[in-house]
C-alpha atoms as a PDB file:
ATOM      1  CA  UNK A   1      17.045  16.282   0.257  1.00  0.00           C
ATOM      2  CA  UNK A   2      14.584  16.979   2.696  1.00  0.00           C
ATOM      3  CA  UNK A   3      11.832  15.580   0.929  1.00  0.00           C
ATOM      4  CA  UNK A   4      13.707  12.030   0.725  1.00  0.00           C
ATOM      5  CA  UNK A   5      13.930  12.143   4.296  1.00  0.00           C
ATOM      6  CA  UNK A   6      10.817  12.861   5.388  1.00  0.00           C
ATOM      7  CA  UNK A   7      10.127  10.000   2.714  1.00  0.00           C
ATOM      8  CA  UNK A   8      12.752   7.426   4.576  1.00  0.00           C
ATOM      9  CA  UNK A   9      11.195   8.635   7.893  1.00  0.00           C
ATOM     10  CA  UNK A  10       7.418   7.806   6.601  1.00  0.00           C
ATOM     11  CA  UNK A  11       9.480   4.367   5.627  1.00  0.00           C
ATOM     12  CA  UNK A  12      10.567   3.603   8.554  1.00  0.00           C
ATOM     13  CA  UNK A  13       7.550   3.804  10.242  1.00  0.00           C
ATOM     14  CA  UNK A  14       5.319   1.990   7.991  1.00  0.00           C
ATOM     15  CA  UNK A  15       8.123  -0.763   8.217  1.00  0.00           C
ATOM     16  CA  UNK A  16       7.948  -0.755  12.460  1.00  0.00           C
ATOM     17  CA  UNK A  17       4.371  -1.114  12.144  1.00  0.00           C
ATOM     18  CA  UNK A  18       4.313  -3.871   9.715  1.00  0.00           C
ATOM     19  CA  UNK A  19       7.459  -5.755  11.686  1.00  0.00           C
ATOM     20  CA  UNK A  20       4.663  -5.677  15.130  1.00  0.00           C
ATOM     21  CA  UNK A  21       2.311  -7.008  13.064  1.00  0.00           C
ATOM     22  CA  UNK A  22       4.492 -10.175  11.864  1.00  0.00           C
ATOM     23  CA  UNK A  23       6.339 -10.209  15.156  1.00  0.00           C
ATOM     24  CA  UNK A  24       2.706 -10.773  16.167  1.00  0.00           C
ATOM     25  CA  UNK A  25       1.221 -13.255  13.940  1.00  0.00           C
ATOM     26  CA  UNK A  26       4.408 -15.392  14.470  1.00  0.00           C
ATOM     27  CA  UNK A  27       4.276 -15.488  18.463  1.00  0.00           C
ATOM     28  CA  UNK A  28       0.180 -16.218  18.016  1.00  0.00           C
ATOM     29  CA  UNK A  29       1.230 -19.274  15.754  1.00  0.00           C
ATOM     30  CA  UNK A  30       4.078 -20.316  17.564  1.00  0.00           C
ATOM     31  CA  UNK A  31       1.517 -20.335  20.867  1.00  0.00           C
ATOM     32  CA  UNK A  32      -0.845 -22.283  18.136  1.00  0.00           C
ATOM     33  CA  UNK A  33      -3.709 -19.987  17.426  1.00  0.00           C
ATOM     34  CA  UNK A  34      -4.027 -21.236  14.356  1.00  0.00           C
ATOM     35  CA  UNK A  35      -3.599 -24.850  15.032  1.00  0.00           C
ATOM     36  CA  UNK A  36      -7.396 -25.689  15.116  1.00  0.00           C
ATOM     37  CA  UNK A  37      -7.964 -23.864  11.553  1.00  0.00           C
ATOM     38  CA  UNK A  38      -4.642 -25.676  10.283  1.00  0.00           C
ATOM     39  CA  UNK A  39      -5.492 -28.734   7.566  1.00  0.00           C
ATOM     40  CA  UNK A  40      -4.307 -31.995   8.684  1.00  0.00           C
ATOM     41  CA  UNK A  41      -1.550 -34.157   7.778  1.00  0.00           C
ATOM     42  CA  UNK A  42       2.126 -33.628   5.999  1.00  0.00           C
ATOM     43  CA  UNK A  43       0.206 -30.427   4.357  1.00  0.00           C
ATOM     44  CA  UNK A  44      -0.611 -28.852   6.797  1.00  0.00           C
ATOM     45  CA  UNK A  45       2.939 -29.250   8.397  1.00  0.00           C
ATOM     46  CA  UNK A  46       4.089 -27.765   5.493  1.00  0.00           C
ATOM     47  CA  UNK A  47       1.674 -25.141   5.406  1.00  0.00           C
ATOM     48  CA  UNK A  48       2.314 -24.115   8.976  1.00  0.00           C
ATOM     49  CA  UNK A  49       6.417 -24.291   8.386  1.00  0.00           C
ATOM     50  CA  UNK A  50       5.733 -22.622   5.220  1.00  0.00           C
ATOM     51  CA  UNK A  51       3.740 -19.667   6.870  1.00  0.00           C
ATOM     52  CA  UNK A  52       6.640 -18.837   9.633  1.00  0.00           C
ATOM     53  CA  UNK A  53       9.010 -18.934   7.225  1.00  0.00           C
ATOM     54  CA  UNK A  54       7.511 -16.141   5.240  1.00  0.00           C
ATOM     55  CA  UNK A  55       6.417 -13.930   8.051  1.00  0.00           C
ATOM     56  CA  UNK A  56      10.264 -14.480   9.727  1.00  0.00           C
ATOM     57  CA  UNK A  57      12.011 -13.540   6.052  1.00  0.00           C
ATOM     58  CA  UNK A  58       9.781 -10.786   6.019  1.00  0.00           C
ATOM     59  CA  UNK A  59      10.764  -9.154   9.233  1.00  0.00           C
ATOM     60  CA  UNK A  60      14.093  -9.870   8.636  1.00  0.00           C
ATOM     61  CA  UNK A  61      13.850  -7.997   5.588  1.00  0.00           C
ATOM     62  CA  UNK A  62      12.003  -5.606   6.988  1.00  0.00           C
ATOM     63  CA  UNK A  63      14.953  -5.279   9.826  1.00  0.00           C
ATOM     64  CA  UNK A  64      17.388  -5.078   6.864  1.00  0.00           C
ATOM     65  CA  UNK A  65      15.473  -1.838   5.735  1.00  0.00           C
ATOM     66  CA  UNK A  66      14.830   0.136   8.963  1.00  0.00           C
ATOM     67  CA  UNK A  67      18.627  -0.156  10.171  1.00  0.00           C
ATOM     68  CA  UNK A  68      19.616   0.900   6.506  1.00  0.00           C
ATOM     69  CA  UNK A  69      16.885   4.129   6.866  1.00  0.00           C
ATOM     70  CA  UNK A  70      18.268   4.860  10.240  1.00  0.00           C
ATOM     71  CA  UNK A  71      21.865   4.882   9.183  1.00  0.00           C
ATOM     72  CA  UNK A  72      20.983   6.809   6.475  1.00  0.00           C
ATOM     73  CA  UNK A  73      19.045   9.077   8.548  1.00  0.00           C
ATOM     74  CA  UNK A  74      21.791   9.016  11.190  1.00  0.00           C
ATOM     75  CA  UNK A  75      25.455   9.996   8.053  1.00  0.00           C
ATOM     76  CA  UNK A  76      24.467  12.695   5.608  1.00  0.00           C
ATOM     77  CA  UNK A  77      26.825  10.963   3.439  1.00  0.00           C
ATOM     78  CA  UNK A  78      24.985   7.314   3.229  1.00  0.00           C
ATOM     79  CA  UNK A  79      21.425   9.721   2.792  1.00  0.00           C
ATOM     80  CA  UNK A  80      23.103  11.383  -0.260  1.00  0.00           C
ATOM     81  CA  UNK A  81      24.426   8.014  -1.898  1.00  0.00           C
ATOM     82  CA  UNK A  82      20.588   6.015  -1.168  1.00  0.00           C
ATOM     83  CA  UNK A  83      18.950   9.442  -3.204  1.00  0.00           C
ATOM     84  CA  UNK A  84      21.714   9.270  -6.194  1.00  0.00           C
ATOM     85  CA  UNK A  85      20.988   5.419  -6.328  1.00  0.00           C
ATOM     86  CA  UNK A  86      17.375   6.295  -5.394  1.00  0.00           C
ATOM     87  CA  UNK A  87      16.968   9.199  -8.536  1.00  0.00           C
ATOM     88  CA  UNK A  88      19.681   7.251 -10.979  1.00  0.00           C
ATOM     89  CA  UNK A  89      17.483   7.709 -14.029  1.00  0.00           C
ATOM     90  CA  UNK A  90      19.365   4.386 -15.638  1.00  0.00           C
ATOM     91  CA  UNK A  91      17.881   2.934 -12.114  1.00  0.00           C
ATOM     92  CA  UNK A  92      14.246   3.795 -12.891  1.00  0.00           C
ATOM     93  CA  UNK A  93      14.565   3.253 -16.595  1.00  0.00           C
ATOM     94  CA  UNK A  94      15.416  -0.355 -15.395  1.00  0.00           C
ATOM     95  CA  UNK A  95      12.654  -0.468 -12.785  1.00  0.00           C
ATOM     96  CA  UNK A  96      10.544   0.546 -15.657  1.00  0.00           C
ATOM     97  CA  UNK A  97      11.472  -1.551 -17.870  1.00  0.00           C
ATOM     98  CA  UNK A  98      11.371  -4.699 -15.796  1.00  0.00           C
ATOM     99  CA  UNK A  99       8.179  -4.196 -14.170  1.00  0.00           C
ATOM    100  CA  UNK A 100       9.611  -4.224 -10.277  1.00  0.00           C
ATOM    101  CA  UNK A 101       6.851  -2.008  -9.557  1.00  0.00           C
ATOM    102  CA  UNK A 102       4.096  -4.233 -11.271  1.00  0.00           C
ATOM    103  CA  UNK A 103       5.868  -7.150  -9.628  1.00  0.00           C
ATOM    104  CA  UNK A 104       5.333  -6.147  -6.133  1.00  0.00           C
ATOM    105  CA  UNK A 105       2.129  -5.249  -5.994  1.00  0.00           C
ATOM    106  CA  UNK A 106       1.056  -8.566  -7.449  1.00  0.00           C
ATOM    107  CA  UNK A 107       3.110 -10.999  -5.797  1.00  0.00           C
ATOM    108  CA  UNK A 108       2.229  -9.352  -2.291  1.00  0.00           C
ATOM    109  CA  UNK A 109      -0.950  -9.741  -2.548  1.00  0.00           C
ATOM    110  CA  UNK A 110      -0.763 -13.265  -4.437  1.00  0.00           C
ATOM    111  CA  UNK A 111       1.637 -15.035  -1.198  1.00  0.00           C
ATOM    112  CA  UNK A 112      -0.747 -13.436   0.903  1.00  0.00           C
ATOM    113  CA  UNK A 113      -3.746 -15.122  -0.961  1.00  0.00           C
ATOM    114  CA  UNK A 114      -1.565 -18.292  -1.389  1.00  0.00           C
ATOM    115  CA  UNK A 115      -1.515 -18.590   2.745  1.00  0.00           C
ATOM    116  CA  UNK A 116      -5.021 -17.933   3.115  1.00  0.00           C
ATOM    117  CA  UNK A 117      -5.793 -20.376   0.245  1.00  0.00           C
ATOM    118  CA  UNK A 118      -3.349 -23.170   2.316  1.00  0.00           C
ATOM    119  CA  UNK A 119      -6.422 -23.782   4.785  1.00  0.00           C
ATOM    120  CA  UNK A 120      -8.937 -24.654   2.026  1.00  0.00           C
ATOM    121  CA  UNK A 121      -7.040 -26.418  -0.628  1.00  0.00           C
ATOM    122  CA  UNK A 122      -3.364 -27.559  -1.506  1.00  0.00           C
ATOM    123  CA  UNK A 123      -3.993 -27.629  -5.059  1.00  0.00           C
ATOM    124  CA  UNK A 124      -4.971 -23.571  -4.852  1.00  0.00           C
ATOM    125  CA  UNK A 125      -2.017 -22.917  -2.685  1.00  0.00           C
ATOM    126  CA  UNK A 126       0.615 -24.490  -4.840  1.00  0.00           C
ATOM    127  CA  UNK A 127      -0.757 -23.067  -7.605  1.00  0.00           C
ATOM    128  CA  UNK A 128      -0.538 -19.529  -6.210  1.00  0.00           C
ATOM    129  CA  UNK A 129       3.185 -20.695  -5.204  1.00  0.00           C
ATOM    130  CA  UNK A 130       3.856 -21.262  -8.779  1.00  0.00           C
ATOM    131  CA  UNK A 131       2.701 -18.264 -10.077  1.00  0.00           C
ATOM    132  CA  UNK A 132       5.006 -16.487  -7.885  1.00  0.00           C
ATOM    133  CA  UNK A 133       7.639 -18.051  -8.561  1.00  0.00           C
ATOM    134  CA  UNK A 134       7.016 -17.843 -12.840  1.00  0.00           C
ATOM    135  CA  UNK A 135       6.822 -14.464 -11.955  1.00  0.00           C
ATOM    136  CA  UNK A 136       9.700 -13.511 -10.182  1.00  0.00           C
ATOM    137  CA  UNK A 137      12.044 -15.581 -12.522  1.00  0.00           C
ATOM    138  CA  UNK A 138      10.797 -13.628 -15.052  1.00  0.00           C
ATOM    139  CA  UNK A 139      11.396  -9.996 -13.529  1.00  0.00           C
ATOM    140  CA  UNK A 140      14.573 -11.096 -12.483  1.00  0.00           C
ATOM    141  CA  UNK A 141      15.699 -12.325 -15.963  1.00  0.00           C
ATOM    142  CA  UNK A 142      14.758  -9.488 -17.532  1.00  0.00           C
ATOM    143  CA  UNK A 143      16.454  -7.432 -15.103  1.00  0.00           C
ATOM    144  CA  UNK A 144      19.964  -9.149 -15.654  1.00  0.00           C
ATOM    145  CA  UNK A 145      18.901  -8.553 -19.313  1.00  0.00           C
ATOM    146  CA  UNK A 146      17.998  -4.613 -19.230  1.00  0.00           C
ATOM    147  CA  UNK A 147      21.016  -4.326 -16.773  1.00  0.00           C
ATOM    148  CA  UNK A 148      23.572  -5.955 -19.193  1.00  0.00           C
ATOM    149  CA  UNK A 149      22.101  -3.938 -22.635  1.00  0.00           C
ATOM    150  CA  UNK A 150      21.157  -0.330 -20.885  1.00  0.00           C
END
């Protein structure tokens, strides 16, 4: 149990450091740092709504998380019901299964790549969009699937 905790505390810091970071990037574009490298017209409205959005669902995920670590941290009990649901081998069988793993570490880097993209070309940015999106449906109906058959 120790080693999950040290593993929720390495968590929680990786998560406070990547909350500064957005909590950055949205004050710099809120002051309008970006506004001279920002495309003109309804796109790059769009693109510039777009952008917050992300970066403010993000931290609030990422808010989500860290009070759920530290209350976890905090009850011995809520720490020993996240490592059962953590180490439930139907869980990870699941995970495995569905490719939540794979998932992440493509769509992370592809809405990342899909913002950059926004400031050369709409057609490259909705494109990215859409592969995210084909994506993610997919994981997620094959998770109702695996979860309903396993």
């Amino acid at each position: 149990m120790e080693k999950y905790k040290n593993r929720l505390k390495k968590n929680l810091i990786y998560m406070g450091f990547m909350l500064i970071l957005g909590g950055i990037t949205v004050i710099c574009g809120l002051l309008g740092f970006f506004e001279k490298y920002r495309p003109e017209g309804n796109f790059g409205d769009f693109l510039s709504g777009f952008q917050a959005g992300v970066f403010i669902a993000f931290m609030l995920i990422g808010v989500y998380y860290n009070v759920r670590f530290l209350i976890a941290l905090n009850n011995d009990e809520t720490l020993r019901q996240m490592y059962i649901r953590d180490t439930d081998e139907r869980n990870i069988k699941i995970s495995e299964m569905t490719g939540i793993k794979l998932q992440k570490s493509v769509c992370y880097p592809l809405l990342l790549a899909s913002v950059i993209a926004g400031y050369f070309s709409a057609e490259v940015f909705f494109t990215l969009i859409s592969v995210i999106l084909f994506i993610s449906i997919i994981t997620i109906v094959r998770k109702v699937y695996f979860n309903k058959t396993i």
